[in-house]
Protein backbone atom coordinates (compact mmCIF):
# COMPACT_ATOMS: atom_id res chain seq x y z
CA UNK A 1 26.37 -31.51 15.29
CA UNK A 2 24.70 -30.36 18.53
CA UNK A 3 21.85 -32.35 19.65
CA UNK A 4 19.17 -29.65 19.21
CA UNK A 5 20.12 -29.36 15.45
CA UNK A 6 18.87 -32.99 15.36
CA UNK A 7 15.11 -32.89 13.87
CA UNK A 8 14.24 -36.53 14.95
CA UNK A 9 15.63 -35.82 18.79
CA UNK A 10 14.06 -33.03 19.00
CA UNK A 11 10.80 -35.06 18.36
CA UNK A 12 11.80 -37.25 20.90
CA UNK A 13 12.47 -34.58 23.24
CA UNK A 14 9.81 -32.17 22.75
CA UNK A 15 7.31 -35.17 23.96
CA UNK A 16 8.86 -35.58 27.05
CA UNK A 17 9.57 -31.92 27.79
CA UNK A 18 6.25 -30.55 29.72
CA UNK A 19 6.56 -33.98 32.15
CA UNK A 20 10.27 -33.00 32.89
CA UNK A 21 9.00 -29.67 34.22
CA UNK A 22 6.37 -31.19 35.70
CA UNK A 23 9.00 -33.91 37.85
CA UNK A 24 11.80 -31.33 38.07
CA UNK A 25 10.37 -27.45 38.45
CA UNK A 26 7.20 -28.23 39.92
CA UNK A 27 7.52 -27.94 44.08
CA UNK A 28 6.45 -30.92 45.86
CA UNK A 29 3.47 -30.39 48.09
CA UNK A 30 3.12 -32.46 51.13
CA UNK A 31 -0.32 -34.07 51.78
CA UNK A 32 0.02 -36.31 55.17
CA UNK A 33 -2.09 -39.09 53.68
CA UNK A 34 0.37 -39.67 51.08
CA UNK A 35 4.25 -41.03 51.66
CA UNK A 36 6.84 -38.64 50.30
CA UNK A 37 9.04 -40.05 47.50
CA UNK A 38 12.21 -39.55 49.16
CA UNK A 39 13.78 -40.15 46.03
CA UNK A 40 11.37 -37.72 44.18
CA UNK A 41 12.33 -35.13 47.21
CA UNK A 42 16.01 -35.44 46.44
CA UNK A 43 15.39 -34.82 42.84
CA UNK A 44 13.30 -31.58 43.61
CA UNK A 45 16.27 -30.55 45.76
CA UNK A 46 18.71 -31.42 43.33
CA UNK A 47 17.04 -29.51 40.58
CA UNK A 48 19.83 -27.16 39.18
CA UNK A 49 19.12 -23.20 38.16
CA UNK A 50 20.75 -21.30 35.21
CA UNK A 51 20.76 -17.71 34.28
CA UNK A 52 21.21 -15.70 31.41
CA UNK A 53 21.33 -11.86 30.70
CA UNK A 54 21.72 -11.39 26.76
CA UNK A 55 23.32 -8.41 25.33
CA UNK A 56 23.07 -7.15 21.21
CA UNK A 57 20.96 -8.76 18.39
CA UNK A 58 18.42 -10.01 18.05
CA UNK A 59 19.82 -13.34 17.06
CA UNK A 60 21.80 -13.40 20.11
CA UNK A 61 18.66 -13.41 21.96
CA UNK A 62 17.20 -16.13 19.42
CA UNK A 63 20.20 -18.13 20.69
CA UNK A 64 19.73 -17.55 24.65
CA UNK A 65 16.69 -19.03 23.81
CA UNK A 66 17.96 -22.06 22.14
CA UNK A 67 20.40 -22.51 25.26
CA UNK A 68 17.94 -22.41 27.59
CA UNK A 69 15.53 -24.62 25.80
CA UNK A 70 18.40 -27.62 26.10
CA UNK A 71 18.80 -26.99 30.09
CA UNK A 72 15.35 -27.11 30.26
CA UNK A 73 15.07 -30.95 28.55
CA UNK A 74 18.31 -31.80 30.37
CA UNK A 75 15.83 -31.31 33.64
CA UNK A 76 17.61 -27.54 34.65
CA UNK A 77 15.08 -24.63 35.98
CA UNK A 78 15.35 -21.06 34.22
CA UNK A 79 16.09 -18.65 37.34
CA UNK A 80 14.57 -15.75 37.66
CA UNK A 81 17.74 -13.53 39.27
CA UNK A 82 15.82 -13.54 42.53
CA UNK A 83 17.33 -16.82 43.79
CA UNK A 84 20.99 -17.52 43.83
CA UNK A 85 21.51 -19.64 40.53
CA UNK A 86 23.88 -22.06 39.83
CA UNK A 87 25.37 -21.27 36.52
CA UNK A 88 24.80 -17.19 35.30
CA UNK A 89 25.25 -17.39 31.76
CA UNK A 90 26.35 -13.53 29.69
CA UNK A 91 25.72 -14.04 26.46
CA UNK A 92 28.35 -11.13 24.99
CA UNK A 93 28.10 -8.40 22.13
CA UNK A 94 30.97 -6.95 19.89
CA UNK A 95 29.47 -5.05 17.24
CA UNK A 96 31.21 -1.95 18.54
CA UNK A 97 33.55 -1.03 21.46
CA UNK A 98 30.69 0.17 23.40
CA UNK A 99 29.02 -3.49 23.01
CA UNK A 100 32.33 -4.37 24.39
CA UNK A 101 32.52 -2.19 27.47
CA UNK A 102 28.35 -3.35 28.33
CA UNK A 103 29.91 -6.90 28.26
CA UNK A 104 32.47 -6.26 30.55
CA UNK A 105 30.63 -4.25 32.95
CA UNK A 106 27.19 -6.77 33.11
CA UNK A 107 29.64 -9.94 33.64
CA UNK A 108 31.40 -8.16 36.58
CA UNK A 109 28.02 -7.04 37.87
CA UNK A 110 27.13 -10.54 37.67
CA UNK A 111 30.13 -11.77 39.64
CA UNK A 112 29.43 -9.43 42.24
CA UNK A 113 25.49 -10.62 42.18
CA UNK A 114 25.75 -13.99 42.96
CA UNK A 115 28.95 -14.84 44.44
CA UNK A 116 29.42 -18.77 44.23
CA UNK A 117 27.39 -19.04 41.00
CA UNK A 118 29.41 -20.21 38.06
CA UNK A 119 30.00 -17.22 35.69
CA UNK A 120 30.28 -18.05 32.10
CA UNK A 121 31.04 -15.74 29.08
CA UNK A 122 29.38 -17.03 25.86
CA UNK A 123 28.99 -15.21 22.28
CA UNK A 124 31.10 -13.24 19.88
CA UNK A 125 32.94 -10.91 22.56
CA UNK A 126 33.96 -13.95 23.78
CA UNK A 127 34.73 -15.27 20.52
CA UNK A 128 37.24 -12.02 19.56
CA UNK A 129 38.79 -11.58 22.66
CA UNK A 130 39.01 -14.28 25.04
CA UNK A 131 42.00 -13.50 26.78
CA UNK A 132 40.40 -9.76 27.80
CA UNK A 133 37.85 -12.03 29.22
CA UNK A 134 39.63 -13.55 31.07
CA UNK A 135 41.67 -11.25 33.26
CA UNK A 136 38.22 -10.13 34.86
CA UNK A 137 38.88 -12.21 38.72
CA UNK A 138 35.90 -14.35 39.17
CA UNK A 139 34.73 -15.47 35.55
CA UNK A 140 35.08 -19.66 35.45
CA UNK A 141 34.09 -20.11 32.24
CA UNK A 142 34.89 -18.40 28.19
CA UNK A 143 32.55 -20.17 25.54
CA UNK A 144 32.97 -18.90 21.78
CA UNK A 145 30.50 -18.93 18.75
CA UNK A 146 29.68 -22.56 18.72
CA UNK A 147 31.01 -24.06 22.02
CA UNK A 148 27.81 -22.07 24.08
CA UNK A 149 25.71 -24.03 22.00
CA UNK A 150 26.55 -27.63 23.77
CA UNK A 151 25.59 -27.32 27.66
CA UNK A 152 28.40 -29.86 28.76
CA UNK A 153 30.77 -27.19 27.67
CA UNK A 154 28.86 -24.86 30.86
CA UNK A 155 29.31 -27.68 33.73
CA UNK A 156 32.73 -27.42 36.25
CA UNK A 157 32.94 -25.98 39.95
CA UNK A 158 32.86 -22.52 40.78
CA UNK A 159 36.60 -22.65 41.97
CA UNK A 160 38.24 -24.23 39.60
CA UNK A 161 40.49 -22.43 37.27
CA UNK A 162 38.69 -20.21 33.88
CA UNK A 163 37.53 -22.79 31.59
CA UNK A 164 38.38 -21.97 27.64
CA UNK A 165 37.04 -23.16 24.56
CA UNK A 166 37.21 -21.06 21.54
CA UNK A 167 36.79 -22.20 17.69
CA UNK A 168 39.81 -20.69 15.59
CA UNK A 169 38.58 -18.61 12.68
CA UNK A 170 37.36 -21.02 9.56
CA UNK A 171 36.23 -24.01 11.52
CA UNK A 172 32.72 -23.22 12.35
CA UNK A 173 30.24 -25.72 11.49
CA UNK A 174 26.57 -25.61 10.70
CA UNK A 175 24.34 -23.01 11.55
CA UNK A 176 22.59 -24.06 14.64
CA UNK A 177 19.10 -24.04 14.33
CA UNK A 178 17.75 -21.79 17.31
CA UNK A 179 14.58 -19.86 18.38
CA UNK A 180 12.52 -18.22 21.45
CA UNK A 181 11.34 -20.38 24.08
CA UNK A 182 8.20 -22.32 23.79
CA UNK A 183 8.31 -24.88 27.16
CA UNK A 184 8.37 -21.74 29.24
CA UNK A 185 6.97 -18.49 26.77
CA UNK A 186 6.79 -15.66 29.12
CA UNK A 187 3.31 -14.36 29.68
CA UNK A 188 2.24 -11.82 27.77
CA UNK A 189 4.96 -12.08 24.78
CA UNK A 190 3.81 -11.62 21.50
CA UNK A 191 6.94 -11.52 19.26
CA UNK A 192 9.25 -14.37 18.77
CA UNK A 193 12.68 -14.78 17.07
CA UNK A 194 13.63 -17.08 14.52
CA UNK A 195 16.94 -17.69 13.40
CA UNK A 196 17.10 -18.73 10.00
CA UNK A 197 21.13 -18.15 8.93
CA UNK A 198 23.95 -17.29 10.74
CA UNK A 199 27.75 -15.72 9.57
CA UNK A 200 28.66 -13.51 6.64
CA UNK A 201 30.19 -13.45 3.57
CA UNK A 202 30.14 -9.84 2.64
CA UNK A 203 34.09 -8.59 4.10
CA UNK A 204 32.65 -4.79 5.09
CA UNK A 205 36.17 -3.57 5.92
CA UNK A 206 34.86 -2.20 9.32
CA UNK A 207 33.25 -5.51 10.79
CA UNK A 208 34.22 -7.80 13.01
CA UNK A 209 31.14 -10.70 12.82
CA UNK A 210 32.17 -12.84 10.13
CA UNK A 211 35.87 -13.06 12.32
CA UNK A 212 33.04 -13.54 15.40
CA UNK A 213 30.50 -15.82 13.78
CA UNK A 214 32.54 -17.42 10.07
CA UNK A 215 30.73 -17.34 6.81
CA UNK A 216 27.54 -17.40 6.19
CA UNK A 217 25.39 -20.54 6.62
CA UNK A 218 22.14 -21.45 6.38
CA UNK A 219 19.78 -23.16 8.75
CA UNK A 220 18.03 -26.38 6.90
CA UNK A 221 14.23 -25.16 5.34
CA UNK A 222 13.00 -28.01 7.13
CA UNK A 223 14.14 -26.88 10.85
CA UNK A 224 12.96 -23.38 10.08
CA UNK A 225 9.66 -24.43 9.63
CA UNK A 226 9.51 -26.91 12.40
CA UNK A 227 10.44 -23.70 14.52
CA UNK A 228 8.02 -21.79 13.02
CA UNK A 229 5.54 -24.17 13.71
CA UNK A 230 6.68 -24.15 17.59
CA UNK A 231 6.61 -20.63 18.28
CA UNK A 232 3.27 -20.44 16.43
CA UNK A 233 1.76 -23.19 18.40
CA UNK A 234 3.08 -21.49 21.46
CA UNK A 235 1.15 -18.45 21.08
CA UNK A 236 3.57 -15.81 19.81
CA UNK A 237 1.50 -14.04 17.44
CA UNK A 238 4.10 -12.90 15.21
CA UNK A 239 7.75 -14.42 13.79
CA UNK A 240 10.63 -12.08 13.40
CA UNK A 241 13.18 -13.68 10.81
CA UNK A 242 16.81 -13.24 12.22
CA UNK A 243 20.09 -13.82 11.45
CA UNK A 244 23.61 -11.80 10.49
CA UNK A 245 22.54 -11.61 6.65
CA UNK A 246 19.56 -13.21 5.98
CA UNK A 247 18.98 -12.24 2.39
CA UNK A 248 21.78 -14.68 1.92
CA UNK A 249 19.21 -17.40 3.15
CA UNK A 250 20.37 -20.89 0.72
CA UNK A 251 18.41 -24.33 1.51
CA UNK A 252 18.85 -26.59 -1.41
CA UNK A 253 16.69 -24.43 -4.37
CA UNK A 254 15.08 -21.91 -1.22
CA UNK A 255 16.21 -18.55 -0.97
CA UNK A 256 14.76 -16.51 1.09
CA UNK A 257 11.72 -15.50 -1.19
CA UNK A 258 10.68 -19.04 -1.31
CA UNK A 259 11.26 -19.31 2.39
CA UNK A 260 8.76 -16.81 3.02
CA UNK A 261 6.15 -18.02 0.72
CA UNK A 262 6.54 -21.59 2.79
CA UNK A 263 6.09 -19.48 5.64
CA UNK A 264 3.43 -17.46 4.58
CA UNK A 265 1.22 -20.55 4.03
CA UNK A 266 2.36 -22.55 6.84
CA UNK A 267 1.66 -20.01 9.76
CA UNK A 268 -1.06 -18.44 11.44
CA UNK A 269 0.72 -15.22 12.41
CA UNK A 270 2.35 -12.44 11.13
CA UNK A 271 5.89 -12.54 9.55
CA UNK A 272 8.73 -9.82 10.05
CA UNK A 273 11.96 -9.25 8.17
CA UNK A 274 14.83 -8.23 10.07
CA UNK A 275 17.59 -5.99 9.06
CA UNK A 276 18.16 -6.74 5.01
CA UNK A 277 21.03 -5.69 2.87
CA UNK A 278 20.32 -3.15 0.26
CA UNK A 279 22.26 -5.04 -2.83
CA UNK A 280 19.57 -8.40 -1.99
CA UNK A 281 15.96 -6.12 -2.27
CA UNK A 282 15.28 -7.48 -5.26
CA UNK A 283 11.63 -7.16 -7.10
CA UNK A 284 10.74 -10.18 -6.52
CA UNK A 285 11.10 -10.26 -2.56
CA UNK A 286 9.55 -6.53 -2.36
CA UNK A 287 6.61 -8.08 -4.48
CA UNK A 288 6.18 -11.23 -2.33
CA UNK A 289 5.54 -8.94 0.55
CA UNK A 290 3.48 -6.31 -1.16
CA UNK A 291 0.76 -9.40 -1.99
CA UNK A 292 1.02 -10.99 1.35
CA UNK A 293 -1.13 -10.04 4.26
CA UNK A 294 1.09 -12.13 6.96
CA UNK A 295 4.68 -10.69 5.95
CA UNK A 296 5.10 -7.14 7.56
CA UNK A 297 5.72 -3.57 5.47
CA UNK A 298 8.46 -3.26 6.99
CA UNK A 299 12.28 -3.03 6.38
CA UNK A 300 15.48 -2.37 8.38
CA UNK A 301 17.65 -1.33 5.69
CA UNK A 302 21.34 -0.38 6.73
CA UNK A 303 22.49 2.33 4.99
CA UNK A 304 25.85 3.37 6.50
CA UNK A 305 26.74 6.09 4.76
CA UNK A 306 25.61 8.67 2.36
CA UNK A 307 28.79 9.07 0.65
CA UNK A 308 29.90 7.00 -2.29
CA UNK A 309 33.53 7.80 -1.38
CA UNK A 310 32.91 6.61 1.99
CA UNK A 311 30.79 3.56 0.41
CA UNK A 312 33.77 2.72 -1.82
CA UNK A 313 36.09 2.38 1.56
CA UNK A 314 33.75 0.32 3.98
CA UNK A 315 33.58 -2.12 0.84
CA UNK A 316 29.74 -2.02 0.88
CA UNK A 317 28.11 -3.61 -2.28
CA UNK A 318 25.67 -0.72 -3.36
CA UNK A 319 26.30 3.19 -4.36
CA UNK A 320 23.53 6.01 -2.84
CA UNK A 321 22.07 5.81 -6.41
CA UNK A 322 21.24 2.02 -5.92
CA UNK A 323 20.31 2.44 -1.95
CA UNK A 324 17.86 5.25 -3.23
CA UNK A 325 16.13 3.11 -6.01
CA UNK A 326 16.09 -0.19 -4.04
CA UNK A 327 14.18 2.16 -1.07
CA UNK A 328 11.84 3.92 -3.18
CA UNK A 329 10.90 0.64 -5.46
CA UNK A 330 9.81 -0.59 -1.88
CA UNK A 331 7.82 1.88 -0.51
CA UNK A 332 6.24 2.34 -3.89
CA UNK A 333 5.14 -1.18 -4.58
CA UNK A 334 4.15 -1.91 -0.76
CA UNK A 335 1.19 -0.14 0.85
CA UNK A 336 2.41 1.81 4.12
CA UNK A 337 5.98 0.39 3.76
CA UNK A 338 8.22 1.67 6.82
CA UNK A 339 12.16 1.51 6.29
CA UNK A 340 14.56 2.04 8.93
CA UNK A 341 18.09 2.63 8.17
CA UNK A 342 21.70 2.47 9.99
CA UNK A 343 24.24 5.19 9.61
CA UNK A 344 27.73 5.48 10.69
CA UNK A 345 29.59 8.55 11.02
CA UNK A 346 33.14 9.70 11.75
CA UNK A 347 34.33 6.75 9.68
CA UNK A 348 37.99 7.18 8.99
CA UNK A 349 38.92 9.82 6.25
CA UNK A 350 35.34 10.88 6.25
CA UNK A 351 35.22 14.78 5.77
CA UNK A 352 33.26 17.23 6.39
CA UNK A 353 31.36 17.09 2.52
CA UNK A 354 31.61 13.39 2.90
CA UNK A 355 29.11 13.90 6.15
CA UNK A 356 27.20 17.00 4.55
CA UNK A 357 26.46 14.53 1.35
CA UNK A 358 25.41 11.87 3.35
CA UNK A 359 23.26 14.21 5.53
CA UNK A 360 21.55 15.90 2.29
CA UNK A 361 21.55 12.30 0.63
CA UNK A 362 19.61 10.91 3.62
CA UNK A 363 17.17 14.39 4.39
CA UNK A 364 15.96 13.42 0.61
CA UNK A 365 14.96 9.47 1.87
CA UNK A 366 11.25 8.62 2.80
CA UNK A 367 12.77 6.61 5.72
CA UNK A 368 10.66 6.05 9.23
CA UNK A 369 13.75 6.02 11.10
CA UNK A 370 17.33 6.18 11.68
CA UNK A 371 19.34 4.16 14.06
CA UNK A 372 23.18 6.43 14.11
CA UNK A 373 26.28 4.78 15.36
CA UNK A 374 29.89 6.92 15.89
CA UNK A 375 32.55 4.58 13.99
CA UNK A 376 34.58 2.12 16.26
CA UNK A 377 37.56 0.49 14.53
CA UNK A 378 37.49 -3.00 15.46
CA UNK A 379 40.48 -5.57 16.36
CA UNK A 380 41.46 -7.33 13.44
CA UNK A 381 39.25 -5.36 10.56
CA UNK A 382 40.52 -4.28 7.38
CA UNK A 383 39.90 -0.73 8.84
CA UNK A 384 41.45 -1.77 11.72
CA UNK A 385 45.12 -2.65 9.71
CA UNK A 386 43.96 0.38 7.40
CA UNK A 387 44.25 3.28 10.31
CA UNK A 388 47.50 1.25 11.85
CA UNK A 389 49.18 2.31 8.73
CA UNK A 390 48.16 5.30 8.39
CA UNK A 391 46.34 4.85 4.90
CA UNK A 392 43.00 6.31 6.74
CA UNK A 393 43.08 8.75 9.65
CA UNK A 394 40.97 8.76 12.39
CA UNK A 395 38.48 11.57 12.75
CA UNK A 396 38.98 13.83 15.81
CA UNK A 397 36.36 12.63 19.10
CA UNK A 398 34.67 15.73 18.91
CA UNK A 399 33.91 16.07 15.55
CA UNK A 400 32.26 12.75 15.79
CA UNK A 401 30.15 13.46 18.52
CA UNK A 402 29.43 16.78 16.82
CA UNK A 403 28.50 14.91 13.96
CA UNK A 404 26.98 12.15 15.68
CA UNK A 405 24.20 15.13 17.50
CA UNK A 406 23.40 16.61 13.97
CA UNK A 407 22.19 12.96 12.80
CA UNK A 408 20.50 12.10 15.65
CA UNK A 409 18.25 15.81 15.18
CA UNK A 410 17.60 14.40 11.63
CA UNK A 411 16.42 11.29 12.89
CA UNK A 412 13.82 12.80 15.20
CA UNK A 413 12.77 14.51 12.19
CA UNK A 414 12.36 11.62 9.85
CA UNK A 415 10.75 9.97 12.75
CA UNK A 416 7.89 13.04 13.18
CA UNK A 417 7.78 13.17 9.36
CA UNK A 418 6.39 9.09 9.54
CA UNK A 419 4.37 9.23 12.65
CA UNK A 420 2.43 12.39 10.63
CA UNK A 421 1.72 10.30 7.83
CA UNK A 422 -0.42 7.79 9.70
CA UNK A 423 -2.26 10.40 11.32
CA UNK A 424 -6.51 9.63 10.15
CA UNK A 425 -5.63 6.23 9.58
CA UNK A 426 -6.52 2.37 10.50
CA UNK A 427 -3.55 0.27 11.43
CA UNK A 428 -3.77 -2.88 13.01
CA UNK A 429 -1.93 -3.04 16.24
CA UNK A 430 -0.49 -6.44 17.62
CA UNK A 431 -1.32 -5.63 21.72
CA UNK A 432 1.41 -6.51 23.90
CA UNK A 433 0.81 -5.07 27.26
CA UNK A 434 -2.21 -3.64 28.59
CA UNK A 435 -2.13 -1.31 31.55
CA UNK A 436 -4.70 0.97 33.49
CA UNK A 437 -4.67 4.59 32.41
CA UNK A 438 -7.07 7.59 33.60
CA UNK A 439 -10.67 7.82 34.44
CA UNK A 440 -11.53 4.35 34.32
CA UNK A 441 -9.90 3.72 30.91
CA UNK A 442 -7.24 0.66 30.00
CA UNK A 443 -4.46 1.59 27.40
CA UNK A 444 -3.12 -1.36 25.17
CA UNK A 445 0.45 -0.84 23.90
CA UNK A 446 1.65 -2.93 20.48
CA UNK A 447 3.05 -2.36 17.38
CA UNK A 448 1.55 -1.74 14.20
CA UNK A 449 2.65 -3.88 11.08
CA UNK A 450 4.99 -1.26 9.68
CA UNK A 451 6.66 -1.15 13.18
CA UNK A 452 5.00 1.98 14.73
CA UNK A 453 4.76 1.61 18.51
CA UNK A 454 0.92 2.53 19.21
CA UNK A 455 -1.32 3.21 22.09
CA UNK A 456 -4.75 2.23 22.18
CA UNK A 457 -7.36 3.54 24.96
CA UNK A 458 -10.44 1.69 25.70
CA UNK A 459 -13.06 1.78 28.21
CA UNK A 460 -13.79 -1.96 28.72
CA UNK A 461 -13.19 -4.64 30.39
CA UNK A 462 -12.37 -6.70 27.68
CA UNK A 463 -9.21 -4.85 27.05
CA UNK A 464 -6.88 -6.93 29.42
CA UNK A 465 -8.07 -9.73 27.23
CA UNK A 466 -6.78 -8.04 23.93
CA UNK A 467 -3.09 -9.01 24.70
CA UNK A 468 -1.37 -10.98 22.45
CA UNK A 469 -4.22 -10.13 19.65
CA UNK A 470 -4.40 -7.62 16.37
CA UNK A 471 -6.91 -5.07 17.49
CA UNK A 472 -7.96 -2.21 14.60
CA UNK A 473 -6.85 1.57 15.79
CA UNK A 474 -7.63 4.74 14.23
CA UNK A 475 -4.83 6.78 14.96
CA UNK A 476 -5.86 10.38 16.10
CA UNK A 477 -2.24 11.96 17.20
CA UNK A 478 1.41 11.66 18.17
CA UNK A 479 2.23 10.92 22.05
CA UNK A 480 5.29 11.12 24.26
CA UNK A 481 8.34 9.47 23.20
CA UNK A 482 7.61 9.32 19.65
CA UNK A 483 4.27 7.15 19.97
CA UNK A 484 1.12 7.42 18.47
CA UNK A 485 -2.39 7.31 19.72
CA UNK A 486 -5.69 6.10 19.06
CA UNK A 487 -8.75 4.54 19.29
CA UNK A 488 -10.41 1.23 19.25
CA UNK A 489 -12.42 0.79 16.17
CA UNK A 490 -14.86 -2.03 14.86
């Protein structure tokens, strides 16, 4: 158990947290009528700097958070990038072989930043393939799943030799309880993330994470609300709900339905669901939201593939028949419901009317957007030991990206096909940033509750003071880069 999964230190801790910023961040000023604490001084001096750069999910960056939070009480100072820190901190992605090569190239680009900072790999790239890791010159440091979680695992000289400490599949422990930072909440941030369950259980023959992150576990009701209650009181204005599966939320008798109802009358703000597996919409969680004015419309609803064939092989737990009803239930029963969707193409043994079902299968869907991803085997996957042998062949690079072009056209399409339908009408827009546009007007950018990003115009100068608040729009037309815009209204 890792200290910040402990509810009563954390009490302890949290009191005590603003007055070690105060001693340890805070630069000394000099008056001359006052003696200098030359103790104080060295302290000030002393003061450590860590640095992270996050890569993938959203629960990765839940995590960062979570790290960061325990340098912080342990009296480190978040670094900017502009100073030379003393630990730099890459928090790794694997979901595909692309993730990979990001990984690779920000941790050398990191190296080469800050020469003499200790570099440290952390995360599930880390976790699958330490030894890659390690043959890039200059890294100290290779932290799996659960080891980046306790900061004494971080600490050891620049020069000494590359520091491992890997987990072997099947012994993780508890989820760790983890969420966005509330000592030092960036100015201006509206949205925070809230892990709530961690691993998965599901064996989808093409993924890696449950060999990156173990089965699925769930983080204790009562820590999830105590984190809700944090972010809350730190002024983000609205909760997103992460974790690898989180439909597979279990707390004692609290699944996630009952999670959100404690949520929904225990915070101020609004509520989002992250990404959702199909075979776990069930009535009763698309009713809870449809009577709540806190939990979002909004779904991201991974799809995969529009093939049953194709379905059958990736070991997914729903057919397109069952996708189709679980989708349409939802945006039937839930007023202005917006559901994204993932699709793969190119999987292995996919054919040509394996892609041209999925493509009419998915023209046919009332979804707001599509999020399309060329297949990449993965080390130590079913699919993986499935093409080795030869039982599924790979499909040829450029019919992938030829098929991966004709998806992405359909996804602008389904994209235009939403925006349209809000055209005329009210949403309410949480404002993130506000900048200054043309003649004498301020636009405020946010996102609407079903996820649409919006811009707002106004000619006040109020407006500046709208960030981080719910402002009503009437949306008038689509903008560049697949926004919409519109007005302020009362």
């Amino acid at each position: 158990m890792y200290p910040h999964c402990n509810s009563s230190t954390n009490q302890q801790l949290n009191k005590s947290t603003t007055q070690q910023i105060n001693n340890y961040l805070h630069p000394i000023t000099y008056h001359p009528t006052f003696p200098i604490d030359c103790m104080m001084m060295k302290k000030v001096q002393d003061v450590k700097r860590v640095l992270i750069r996050t890569l993938g999910c959203k629960l990765n960056y839940a995590e960062t958070s979570a790290i960061l939070e325990d340098f912080v009480k342990q009296g480190w100072e978040i670094s900017t990038g502009e100073d030379r820190p003393d630990l730099v901190i890459i928090h790794t992605c694997a979901v595909t072989g692309k993730a990979e090569q990001k990984s690779r190239q920000l941790i050398r680009k990191m190296i080469q930043s800050y020469p003499g900072s200790r570099i440290v790999a952390v995360g599930c790239y880390a976790q699958l393939q330490p030894e890659r890791l390690e043959r890039i010159e200059g890294i100290n440091g290779i932290l799996g799943s659960e080891e980046k979680f306790n900061t004494a695992n971080y600490i050891g000289e620049a020069e000494s030799k590359v520091q491992r400490d890997i987990l072997s599949r099947g012994s993780f422990g508890d989820a760790v309880a983890a969420h966005s930072l509330v000592t030092e909440r960036a100015s201006g941030r509206t949205r925070g993330f809230l892990k709530i369950q961690d691993g998965c259980d599901y064996g989808c023959a093409y993924c890696a994470i449950p060999i990156a992150r173990g089965r699925s576990r769930s983080v204790p009701l009562a820590d999830v609300l105590d984190g809700a209650r944090r972010l809350s009181e730190a002024g983000y204005r609205e909760i997103v709900l992460t974790g690898v599966n989180i439909a597979d939320y279990r707390s004692g008798r609290a699944g996630l339905v009952e999670l959100l109802m404690e949520l929904d009358g225990f915070v101020g703000c609004r509520i989002r669901i992250s990404s959702i597996e199909p075979d776990v919409l069930s009535d009763k969680l698309i009713e809870t939201v449809a009577s709540s004015s806190r939990i979002m419309p909004h779904f991201h609803l991974p799809l995969q593939s529009g093939s049953d064939r194709i379905l059958a092989a990736m070991r997914r737990r729903y057919t397109t028949s069952g996708y189709r009803e679980r989708l349409l239930r939802a945006v039937s029963t839930i007023s202005r419901c917006a559901i994204g969707a993932d699709v793969v193409t190119g999987y292995p043994g996919e054919s040509e009317a394996d892609f041209q079902k999925a493509v009419s299968f998915i023209e046919a869907l009332p979804v707001a957007y599509l999020h399309v991803f060329p297949c990449s085997v993965r080390p130590g996957t079913l699919l993986a030991k499935q093409v080795d042998s030869g039982e599924r062949g790979m499909v040829s690079p450029e019919e992938v990206r030829s098929r991966s072009r004709r998806l992405l056209a359909l996804a602008e399409r389904k994209q235009h096909e939403f925006l349209d339908l809000s055209i005329g009408h009210r949403l309410e827009v949480l404002v993130e940033e506000c900048h200054e546009g043309e003649n004498g007007e301020y636009v405020l950018s946010g996102y609407s509750e079903n996820y649409l990003r919006v811009n707002v115009r106004l000619s006040s100068d109020r407006a500046r003071s709208m960030v981080g608040k719910e402002v009503p729009a009437l949306i008038e037309k689509k903008g560049g880069d697949l926004n919409l815009e519109g007005r302020f209204v009362t």
